[in-house]
N, C-alpha and C. Protein backbone atom coordinates (compact mmCIF):
# COMPACT_ATOMS: atom_id res chain seq x y z
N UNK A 1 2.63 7.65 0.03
CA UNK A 1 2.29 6.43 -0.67
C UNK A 1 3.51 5.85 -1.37
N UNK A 2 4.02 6.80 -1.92
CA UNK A 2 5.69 6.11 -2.86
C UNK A 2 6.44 5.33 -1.78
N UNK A 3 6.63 5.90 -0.47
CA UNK A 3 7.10 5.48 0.64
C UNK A 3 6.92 4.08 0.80
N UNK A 4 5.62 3.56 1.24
CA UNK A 4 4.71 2.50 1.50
C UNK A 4 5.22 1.42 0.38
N UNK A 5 4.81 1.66 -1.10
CA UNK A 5 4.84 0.84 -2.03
C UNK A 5 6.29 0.55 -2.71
N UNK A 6 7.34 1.45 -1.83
CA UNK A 6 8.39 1.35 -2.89
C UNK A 6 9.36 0.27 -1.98
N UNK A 7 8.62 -0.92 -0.98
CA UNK A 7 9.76 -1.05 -0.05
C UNK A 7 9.64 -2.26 -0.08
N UNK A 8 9.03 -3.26 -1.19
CA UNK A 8 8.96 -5.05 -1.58
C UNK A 8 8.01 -4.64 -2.73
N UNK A 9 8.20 -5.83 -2.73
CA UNK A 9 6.85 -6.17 -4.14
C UNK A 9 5.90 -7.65 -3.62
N UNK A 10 4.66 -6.36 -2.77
CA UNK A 10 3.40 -7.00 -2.41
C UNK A 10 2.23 -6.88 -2.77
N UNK A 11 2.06 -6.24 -4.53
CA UNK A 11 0.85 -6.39 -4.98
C UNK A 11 0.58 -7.34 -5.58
N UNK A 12 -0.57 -7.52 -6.40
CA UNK A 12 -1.23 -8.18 -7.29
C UNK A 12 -0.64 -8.14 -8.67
N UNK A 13 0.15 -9.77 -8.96
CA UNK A 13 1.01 -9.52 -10.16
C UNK A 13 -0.05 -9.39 -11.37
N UNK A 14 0.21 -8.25 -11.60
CA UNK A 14 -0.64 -7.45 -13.36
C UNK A 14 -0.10 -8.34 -14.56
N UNK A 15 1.11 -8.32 -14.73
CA UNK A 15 1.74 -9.06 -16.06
C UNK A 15 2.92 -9.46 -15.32
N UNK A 16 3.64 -9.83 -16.10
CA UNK A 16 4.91 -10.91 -15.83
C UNK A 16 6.00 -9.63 -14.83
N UNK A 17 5.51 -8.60 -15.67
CA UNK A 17 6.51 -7.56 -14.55
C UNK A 17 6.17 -6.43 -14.37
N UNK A 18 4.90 -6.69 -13.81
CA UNK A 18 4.15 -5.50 -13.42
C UNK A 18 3.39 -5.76 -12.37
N UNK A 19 3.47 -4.74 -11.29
CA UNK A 19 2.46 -5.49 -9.91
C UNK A 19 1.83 -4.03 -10.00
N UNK A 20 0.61 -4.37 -9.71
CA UNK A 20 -1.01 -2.93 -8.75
C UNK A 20 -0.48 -2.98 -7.66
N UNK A 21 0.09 -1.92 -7.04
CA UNK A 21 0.07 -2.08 -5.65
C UNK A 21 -1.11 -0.81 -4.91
N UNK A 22 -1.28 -0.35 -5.41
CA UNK A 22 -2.74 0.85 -5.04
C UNK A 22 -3.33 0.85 -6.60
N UNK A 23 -4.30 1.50 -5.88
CA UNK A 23 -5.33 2.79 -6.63
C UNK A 23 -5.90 3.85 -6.15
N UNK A 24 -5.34 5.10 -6.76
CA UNK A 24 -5.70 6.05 -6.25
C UNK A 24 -7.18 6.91 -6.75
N UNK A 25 -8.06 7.18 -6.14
CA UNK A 25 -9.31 7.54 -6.16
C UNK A 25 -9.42 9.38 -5.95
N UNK A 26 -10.41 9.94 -6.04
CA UNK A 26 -10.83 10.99 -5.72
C UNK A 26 -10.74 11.42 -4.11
N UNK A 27 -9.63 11.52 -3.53
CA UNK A 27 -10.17 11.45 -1.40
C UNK A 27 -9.84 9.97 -1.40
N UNK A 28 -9.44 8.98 -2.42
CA UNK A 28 -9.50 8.05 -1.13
C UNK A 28 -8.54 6.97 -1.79
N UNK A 29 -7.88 5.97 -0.79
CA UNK A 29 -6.89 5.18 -1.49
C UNK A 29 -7.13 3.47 -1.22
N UNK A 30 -7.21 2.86 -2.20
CA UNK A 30 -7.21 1.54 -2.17
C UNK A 30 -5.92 0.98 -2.32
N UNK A 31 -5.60 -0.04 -1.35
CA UNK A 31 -4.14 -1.18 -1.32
C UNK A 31 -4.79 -2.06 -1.72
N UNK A 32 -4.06 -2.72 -2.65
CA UNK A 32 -4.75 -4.12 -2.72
C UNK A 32 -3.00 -5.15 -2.56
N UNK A 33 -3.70 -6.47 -2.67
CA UNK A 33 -2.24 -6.98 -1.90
C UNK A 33 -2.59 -8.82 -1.87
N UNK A 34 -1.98 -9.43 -1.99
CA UNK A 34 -2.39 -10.91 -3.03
C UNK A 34 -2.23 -11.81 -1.70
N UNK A 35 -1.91 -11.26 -0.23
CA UNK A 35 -2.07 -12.30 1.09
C UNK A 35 -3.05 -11.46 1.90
N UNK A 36 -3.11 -11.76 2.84
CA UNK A 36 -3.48 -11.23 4.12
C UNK A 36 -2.12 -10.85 4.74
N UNK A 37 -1.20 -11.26 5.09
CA UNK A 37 0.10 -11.01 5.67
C UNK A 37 0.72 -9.48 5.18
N UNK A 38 0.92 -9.72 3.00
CA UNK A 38 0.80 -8.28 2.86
C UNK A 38 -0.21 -7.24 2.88
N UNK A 39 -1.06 -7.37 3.40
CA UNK A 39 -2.42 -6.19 3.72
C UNK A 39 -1.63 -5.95 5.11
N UNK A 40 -1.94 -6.67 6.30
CA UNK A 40 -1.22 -6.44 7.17
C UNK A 40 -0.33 -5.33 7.59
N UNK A 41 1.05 -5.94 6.45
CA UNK A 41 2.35 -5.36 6.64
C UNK A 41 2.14 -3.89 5.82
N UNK A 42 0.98 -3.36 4.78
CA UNK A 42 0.52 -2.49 4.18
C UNK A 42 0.22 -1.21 5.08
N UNK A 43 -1.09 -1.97 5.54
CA UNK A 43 -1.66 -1.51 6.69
C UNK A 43 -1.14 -1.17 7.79
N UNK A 44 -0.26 -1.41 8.14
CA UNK A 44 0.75 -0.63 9.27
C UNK A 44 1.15 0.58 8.59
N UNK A 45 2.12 -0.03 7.59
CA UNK A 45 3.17 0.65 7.14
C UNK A 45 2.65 2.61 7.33
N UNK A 46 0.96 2.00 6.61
CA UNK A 46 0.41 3.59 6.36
C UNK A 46 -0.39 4.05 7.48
N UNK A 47 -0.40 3.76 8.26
CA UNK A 47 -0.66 4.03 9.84
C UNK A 47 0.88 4.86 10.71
N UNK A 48 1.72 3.94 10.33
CA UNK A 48 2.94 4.13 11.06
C UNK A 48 3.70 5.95 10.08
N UNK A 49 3.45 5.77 8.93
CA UNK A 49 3.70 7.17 7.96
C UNK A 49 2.62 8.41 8.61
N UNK A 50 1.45 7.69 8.46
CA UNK A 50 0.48 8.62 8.87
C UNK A 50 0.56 9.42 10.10
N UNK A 51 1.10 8.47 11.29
CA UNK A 51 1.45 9.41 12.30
C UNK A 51 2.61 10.23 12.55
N UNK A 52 3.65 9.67 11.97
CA UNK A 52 4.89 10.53 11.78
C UNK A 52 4.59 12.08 11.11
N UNK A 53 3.29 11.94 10.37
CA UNK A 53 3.36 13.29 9.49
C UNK A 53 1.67 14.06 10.17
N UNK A 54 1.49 13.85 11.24
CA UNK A 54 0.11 14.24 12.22
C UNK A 54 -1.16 14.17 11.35
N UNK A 55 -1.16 12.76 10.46
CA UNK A 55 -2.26 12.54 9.67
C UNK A 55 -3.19 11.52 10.12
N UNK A 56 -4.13 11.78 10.70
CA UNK A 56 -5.31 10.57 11.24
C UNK A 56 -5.88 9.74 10.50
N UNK A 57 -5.05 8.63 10.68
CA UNK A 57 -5.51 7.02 10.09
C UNK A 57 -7.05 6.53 10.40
């Protein structure tokens, strides 16, 4: 996840300098992301990690 989120700034601006870019849950992870374009480019990203490390997306 540090991977994913540490590589632009495509969340949801929180305060003047602070962006959400996840939330992490019990088992499970929410992206959130202020286009469709960055969900997208999200949504790969952790598909494309996931298989490098034999983790089923």
């Amino acid at each position: 996840m540090k991977t994913l989120t540490s590589e632009g700034k495509h969340g949801i601006r929180w305060t003047a300098w602070m962006r959400l870019d996840d939330l992490n849950f019990t088992g499970d992870l929410s992206l959130l992301s202020h286009t469709h374009r960055q969900m997208q480019m999200k949504t790969t990203s952790v598909a494309a990690v996931s298989a490098s490390v034999s983790f089923k997306f």
